[in-house]
N, C-alpha and C. Protein backbone atom coordinates (compact mmCIF):
# COMPACT_ATOMS: atom_id res chain seq x y z
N UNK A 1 -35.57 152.71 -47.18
CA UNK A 1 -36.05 152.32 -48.48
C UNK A 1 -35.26 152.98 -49.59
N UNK A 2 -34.75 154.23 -49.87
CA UNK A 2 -34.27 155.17 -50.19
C UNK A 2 -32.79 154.50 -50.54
N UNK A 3 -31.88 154.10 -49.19
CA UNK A 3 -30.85 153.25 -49.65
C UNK A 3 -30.93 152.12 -50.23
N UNK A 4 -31.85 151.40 -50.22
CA UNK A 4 -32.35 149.96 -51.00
C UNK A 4 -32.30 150.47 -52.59
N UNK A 5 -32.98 151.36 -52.91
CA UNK A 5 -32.73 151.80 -54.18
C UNK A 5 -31.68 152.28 -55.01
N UNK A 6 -30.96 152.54 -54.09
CA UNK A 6 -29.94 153.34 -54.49
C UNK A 6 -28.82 151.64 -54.99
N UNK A 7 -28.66 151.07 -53.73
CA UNK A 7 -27.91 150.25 -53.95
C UNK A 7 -28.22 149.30 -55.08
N UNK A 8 -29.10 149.18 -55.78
CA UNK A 8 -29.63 148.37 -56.62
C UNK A 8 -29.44 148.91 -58.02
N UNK A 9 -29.98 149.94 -57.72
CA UNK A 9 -29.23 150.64 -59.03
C UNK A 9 -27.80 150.77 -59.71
N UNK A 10 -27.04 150.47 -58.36
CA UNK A 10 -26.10 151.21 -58.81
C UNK A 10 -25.01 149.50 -59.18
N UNK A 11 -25.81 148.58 -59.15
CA UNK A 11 -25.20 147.35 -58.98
C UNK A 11 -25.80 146.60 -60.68
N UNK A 12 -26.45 147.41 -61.72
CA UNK A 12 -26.49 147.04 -62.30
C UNK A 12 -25.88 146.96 -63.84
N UNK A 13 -24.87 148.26 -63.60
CA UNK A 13 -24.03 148.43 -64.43
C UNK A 13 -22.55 148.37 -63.98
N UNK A 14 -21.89 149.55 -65.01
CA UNK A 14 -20.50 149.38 -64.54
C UNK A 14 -19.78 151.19 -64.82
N UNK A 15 -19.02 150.98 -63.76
CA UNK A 15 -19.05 152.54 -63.53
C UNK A 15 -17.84 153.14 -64.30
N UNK A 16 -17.60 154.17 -64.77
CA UNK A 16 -17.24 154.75 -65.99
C UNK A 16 -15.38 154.40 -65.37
N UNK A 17 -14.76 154.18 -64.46
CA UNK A 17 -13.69 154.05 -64.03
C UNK A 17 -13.44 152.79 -64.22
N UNK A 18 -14.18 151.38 -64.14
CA UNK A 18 -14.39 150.37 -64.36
C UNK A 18 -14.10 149.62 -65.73
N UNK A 19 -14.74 150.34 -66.75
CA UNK A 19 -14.48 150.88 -68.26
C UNK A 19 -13.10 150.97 -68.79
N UNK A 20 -13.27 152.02 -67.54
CA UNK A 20 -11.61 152.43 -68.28
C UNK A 20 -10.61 151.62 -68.33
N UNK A 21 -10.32 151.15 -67.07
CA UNK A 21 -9.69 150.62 -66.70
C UNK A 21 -9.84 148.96 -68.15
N UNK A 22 -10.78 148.68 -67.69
CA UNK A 22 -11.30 147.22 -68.76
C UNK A 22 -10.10 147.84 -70.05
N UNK A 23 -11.01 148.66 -71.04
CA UNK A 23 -10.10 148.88 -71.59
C UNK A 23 -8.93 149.44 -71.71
N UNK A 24 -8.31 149.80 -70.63
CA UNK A 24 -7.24 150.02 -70.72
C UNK A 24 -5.90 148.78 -70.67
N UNK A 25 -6.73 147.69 -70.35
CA UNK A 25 -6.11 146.20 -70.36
C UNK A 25 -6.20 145.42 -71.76
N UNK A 26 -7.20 145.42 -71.67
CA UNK A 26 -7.49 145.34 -73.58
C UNK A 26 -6.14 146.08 -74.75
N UNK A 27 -6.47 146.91 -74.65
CA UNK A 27 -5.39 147.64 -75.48
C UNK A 27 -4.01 147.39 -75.33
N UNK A 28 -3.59 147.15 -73.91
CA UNK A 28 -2.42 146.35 -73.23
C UNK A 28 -2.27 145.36 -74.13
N UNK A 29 -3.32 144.88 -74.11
CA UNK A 29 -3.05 143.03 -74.51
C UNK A 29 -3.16 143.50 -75.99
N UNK A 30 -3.53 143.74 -76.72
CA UNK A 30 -3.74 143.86 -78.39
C UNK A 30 -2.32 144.65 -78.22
N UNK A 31 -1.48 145.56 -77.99
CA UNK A 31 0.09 146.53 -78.16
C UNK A 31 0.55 145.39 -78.38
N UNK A 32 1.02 143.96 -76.77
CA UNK A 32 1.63 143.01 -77.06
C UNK A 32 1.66 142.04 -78.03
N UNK A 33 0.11 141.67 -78.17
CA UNK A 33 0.20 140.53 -79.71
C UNK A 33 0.57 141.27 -80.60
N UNK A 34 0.16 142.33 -81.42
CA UNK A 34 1.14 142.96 -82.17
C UNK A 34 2.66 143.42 -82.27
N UNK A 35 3.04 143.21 -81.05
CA UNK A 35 4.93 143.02 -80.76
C UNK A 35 5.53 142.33 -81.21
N UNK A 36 4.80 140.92 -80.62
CA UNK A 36 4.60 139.64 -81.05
C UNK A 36 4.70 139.17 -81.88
N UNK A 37 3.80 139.67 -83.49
CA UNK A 37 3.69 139.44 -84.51
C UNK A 37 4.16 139.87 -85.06
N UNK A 38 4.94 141.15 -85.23
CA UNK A 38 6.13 142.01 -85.78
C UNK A 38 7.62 141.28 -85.44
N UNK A 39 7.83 140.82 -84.48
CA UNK A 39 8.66 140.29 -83.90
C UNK A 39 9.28 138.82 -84.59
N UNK A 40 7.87 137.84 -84.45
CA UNK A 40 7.95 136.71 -85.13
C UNK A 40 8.29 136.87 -86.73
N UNK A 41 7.58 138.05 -87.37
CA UNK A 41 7.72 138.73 -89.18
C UNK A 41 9.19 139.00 -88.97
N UNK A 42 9.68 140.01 -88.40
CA UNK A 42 11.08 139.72 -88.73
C UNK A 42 12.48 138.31 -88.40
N UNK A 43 11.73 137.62 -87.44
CA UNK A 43 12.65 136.29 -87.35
C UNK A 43 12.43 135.66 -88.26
N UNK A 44 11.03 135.52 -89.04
CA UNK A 44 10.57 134.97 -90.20
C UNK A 44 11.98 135.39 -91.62
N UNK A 45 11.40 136.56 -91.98
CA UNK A 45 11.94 136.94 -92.69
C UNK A 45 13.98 136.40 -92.84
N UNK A 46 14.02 136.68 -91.23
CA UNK A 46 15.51 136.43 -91.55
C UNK A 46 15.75 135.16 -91.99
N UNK A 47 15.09 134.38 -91.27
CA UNK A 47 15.60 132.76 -91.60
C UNK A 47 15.14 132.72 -92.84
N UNK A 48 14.36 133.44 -93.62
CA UNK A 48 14.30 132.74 -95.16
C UNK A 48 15.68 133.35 -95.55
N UNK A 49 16.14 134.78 -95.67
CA UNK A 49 16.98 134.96 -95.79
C UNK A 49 18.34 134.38 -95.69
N UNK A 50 18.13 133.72 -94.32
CA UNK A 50 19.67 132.85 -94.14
C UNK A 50 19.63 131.85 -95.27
N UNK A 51 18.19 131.22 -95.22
CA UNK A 51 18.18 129.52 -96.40
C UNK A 51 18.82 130.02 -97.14
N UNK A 52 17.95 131.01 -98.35
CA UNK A 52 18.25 131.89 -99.32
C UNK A 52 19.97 131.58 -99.43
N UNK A 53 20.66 132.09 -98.23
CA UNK A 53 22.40 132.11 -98.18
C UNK A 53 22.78 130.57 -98.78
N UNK A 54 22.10 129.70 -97.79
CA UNK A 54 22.63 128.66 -97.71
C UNK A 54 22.56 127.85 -98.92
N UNK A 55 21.19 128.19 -99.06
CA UNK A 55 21.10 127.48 -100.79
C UNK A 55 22.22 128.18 -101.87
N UNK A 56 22.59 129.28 -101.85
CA UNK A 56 23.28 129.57 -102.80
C UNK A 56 25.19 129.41 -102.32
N UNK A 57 25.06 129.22 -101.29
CA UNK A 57 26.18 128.28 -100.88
C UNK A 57 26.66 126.80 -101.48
N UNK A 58 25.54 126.20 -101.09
CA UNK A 58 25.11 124.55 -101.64
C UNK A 58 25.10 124.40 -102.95
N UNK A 59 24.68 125.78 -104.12
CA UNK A 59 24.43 125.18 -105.07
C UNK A 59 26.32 125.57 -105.88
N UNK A 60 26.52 126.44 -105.33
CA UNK A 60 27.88 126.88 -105.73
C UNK A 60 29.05 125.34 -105.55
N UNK A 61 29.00 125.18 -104.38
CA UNK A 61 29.78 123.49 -103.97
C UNK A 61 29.30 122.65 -104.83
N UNK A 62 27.86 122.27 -105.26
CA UNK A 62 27.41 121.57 -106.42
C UNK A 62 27.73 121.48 -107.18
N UNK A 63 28.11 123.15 -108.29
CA UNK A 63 28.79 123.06 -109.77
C UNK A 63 30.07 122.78 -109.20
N UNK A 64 30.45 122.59 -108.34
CA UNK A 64 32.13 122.41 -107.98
C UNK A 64 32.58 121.12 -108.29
N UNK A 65 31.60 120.27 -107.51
CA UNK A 65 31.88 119.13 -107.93
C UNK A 65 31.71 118.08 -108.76
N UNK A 66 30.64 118.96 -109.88
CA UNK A 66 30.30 118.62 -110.94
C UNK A 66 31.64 118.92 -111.73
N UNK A 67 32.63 120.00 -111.82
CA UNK A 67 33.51 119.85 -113.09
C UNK A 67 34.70 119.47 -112.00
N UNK A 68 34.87 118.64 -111.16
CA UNK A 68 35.77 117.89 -110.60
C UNK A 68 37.06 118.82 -110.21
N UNK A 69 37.54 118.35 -109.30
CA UNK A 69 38.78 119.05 -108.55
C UNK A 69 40.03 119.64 -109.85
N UNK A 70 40.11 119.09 -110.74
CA UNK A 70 40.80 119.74 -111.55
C UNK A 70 40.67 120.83 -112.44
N UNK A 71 39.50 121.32 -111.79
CA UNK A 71 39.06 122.79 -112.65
C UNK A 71 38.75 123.46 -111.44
N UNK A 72 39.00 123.21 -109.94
CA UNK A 72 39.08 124.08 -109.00
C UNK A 72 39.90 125.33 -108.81
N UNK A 73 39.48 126.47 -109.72
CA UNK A 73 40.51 127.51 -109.54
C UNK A 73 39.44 128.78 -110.19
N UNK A 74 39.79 129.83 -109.62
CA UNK A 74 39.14 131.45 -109.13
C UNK A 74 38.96 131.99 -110.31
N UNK A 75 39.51 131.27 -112.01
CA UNK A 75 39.01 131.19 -113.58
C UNK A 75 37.40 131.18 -113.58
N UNK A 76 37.79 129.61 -113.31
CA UNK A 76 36.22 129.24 -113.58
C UNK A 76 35.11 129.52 -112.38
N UNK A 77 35.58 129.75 -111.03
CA UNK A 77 34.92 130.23 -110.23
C UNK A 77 35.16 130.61 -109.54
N UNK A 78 34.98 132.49 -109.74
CA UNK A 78 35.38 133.70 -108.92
C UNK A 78 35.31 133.74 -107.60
N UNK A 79 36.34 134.16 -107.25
CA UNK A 79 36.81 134.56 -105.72
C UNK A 79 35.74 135.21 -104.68
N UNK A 80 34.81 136.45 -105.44
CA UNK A 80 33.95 136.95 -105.21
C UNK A 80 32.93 137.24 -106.40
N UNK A 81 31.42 136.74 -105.47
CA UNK A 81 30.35 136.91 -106.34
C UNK A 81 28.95 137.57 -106.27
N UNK A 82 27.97 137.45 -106.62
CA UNK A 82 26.94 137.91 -106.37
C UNK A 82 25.85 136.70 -105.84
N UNK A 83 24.66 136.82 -104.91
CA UNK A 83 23.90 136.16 -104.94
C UNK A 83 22.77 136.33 -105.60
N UNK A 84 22.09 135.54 -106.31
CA UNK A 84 20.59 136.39 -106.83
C UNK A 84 19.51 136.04 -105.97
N UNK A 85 18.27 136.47 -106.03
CA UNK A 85 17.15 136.22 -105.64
C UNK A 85 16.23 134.74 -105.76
N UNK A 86 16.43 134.14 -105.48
CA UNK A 86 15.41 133.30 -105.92
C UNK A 86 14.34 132.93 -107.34
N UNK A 87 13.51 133.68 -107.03
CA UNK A 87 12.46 134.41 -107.89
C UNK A 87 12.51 135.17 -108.98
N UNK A 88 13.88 136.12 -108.85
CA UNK A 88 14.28 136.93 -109.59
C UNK A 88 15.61 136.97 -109.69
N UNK A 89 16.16 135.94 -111.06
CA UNK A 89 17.61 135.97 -111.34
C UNK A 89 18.14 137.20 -111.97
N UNK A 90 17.67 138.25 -112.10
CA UNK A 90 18.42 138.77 -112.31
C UNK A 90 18.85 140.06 -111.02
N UNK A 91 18.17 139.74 -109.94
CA UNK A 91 18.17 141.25 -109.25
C UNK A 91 19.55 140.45 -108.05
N UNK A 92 20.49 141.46 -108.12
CA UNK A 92 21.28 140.82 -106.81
C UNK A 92 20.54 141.24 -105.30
N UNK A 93 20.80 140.34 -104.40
CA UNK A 93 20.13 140.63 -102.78
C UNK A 93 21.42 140.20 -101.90
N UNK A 94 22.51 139.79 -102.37
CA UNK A 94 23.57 139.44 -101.28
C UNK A 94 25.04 139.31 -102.17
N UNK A 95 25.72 138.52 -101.51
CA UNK A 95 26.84 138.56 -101.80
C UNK A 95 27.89 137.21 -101.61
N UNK A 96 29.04 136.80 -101.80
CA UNK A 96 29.96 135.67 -101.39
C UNK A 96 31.57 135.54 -101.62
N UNK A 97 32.15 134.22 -100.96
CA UNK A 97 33.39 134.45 -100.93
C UNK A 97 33.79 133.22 -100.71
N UNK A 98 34.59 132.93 -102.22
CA UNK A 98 35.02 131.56 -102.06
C UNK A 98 36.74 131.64 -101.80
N UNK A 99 36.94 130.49 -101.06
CA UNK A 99 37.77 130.29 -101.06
C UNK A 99 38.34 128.35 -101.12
N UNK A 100 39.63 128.47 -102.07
CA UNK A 100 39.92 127.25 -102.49
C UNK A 100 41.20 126.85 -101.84
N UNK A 101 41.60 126.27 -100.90
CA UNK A 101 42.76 125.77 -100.32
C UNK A 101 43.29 124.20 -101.17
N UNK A 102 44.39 124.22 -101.55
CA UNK A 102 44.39 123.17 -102.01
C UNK A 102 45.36 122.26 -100.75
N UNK A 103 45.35 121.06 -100.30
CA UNK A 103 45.78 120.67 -99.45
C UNK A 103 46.75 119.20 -100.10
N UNK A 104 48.65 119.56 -99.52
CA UNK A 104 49.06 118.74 -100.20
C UNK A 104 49.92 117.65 -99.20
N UNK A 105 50.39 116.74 -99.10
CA UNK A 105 50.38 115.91 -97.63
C UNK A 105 51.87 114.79 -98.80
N UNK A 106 52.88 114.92 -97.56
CA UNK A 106 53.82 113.85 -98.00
C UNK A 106 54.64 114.05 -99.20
N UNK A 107 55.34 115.43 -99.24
CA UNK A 107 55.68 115.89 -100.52
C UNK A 107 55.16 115.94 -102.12
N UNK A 108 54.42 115.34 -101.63
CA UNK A 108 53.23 115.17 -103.05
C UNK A 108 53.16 116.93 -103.89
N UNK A 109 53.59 116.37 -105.21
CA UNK A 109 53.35 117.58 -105.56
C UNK A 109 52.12 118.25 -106.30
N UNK A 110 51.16 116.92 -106.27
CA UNK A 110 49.81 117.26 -106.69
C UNK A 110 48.86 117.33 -105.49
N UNK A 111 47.99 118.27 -105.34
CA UNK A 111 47.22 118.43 -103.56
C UNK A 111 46.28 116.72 -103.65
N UNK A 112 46.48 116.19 -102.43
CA UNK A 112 45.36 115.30 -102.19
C UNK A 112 43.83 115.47 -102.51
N UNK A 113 43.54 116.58 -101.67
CA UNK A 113 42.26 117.15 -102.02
C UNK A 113 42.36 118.93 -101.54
N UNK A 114 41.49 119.39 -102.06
CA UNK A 114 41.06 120.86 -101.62
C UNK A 114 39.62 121.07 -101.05
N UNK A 115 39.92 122.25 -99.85
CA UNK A 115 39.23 122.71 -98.67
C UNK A 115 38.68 123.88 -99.49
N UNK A 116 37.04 123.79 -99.38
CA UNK A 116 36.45 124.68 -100.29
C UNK A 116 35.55 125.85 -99.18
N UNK A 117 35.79 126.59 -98.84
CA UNK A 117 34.89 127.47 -98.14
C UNK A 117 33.80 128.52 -98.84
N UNK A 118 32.59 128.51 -98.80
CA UNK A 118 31.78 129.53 -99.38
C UNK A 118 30.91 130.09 -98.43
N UNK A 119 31.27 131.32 -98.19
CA UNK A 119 30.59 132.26 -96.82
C UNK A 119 29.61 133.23 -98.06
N UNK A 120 28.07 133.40 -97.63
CA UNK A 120 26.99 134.06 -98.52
C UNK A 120 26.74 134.78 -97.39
N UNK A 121 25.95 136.17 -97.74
CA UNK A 121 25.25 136.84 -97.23
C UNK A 121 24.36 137.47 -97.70
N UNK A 122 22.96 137.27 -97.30
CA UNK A 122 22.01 138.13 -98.17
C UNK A 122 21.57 139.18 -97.26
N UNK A 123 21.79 140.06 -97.82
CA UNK A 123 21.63 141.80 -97.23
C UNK A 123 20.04 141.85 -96.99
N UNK A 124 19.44 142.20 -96.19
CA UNK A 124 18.01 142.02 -95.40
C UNK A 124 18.12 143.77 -94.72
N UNK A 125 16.98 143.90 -93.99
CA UNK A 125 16.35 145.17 -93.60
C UNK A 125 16.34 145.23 -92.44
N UNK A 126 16.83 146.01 -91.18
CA UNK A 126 15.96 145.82 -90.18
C UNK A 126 16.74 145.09 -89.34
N UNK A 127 17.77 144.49 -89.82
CA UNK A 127 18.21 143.28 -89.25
C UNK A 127 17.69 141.58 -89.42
N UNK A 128 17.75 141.98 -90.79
CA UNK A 128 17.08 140.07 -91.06
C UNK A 128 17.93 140.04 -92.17
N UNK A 129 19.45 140.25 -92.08
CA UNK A 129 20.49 139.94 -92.82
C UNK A 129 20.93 138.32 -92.46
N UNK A 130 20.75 137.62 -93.40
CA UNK A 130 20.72 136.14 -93.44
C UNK A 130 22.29 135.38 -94.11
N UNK A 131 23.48 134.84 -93.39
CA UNK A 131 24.36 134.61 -93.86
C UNK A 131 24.60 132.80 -93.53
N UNK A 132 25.65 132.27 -94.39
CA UNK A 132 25.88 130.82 -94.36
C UNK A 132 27.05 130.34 -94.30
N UNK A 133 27.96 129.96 -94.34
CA UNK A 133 29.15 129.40 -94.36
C UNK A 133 28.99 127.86 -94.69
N UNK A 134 29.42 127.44 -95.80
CA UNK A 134 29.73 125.89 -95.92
C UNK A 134 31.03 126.01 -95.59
N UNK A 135 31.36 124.42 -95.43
CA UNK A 135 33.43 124.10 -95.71
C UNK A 135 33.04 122.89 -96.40
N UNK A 136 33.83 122.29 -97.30
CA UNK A 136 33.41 121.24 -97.60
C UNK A 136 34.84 120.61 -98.00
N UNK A 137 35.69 119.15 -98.58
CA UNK A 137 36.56 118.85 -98.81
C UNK A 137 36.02 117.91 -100.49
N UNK A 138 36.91 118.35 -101.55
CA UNK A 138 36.83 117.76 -103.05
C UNK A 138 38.43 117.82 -103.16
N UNK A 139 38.12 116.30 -103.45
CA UNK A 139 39.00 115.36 -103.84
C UNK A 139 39.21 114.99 -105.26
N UNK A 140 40.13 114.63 -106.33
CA UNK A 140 40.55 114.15 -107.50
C UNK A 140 40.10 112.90 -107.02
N UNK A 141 39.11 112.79 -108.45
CA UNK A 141 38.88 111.33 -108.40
C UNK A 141 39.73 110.25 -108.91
């Protein structure tokens, strides 16, 4: 009778090793989703960062071809520049580098068109440094 009791008792909880263990899986699992989510925050971060590049890549080729191939020269738009922020034009967060090839074909002594390269980089933390490279070709209309 004595063991009948015993065993009954002892089947109605959970024994302090049992516990532990429980939570010691728990806490396992909450370390990883938080890896996880730190992990995903900085891939986050970078890829805005890269856009960030790319847009200020894109918008640079834009004014380019707004004042047309005959004002393509390192005067009107420097060799090296700054990128700004988005949000905040005046704070720099990166950097760039144009370059203007003019391309001339068949003794021609005026270039057909010019090979425009603009490589951005916006300087990030941690490693969520976000960079872009366009190439693009502008032609005389």
């Amino acid at each position: 009778m004595d063991s009948f009791r015993f065993s009954r008792r002892r089947a109605r909880g959970f024994s302090l090793v049992e516990a532990l263990v429980a939570l010691l899986l728990l806490a396992g699992g909450v370390a990883l989703l938080a890896s996880m989510f730190s992990a995903a925050n900085l891939a986050l971060v970078k890829a805005r960062n890269s856009q960030i590049a790319a847009d200020a890549a894109a918008g640079l080729i834009e004014q380019m071809r707004r004042v047309g191939a005959g004002s393509l020269n390192y005067s009107n738009f420097p060799q090296n520049f700054n990128v700004y922020a988005p949000d905040d034009p005046t704070k720099i967060i990166g950097d760039g580098q144009l370059t203007i090839t003019p391309v001339y074909y068949g003794g021609n002594p005026q270039p057909i068109y010019y090979e425009v390269t603009v490589r951005t980089t916006v300087i990030g933390t941690r490693g969520t440094r976000g960079t872009a490279q366009v190439v693009t070709y502008i032609a005389p209309r």
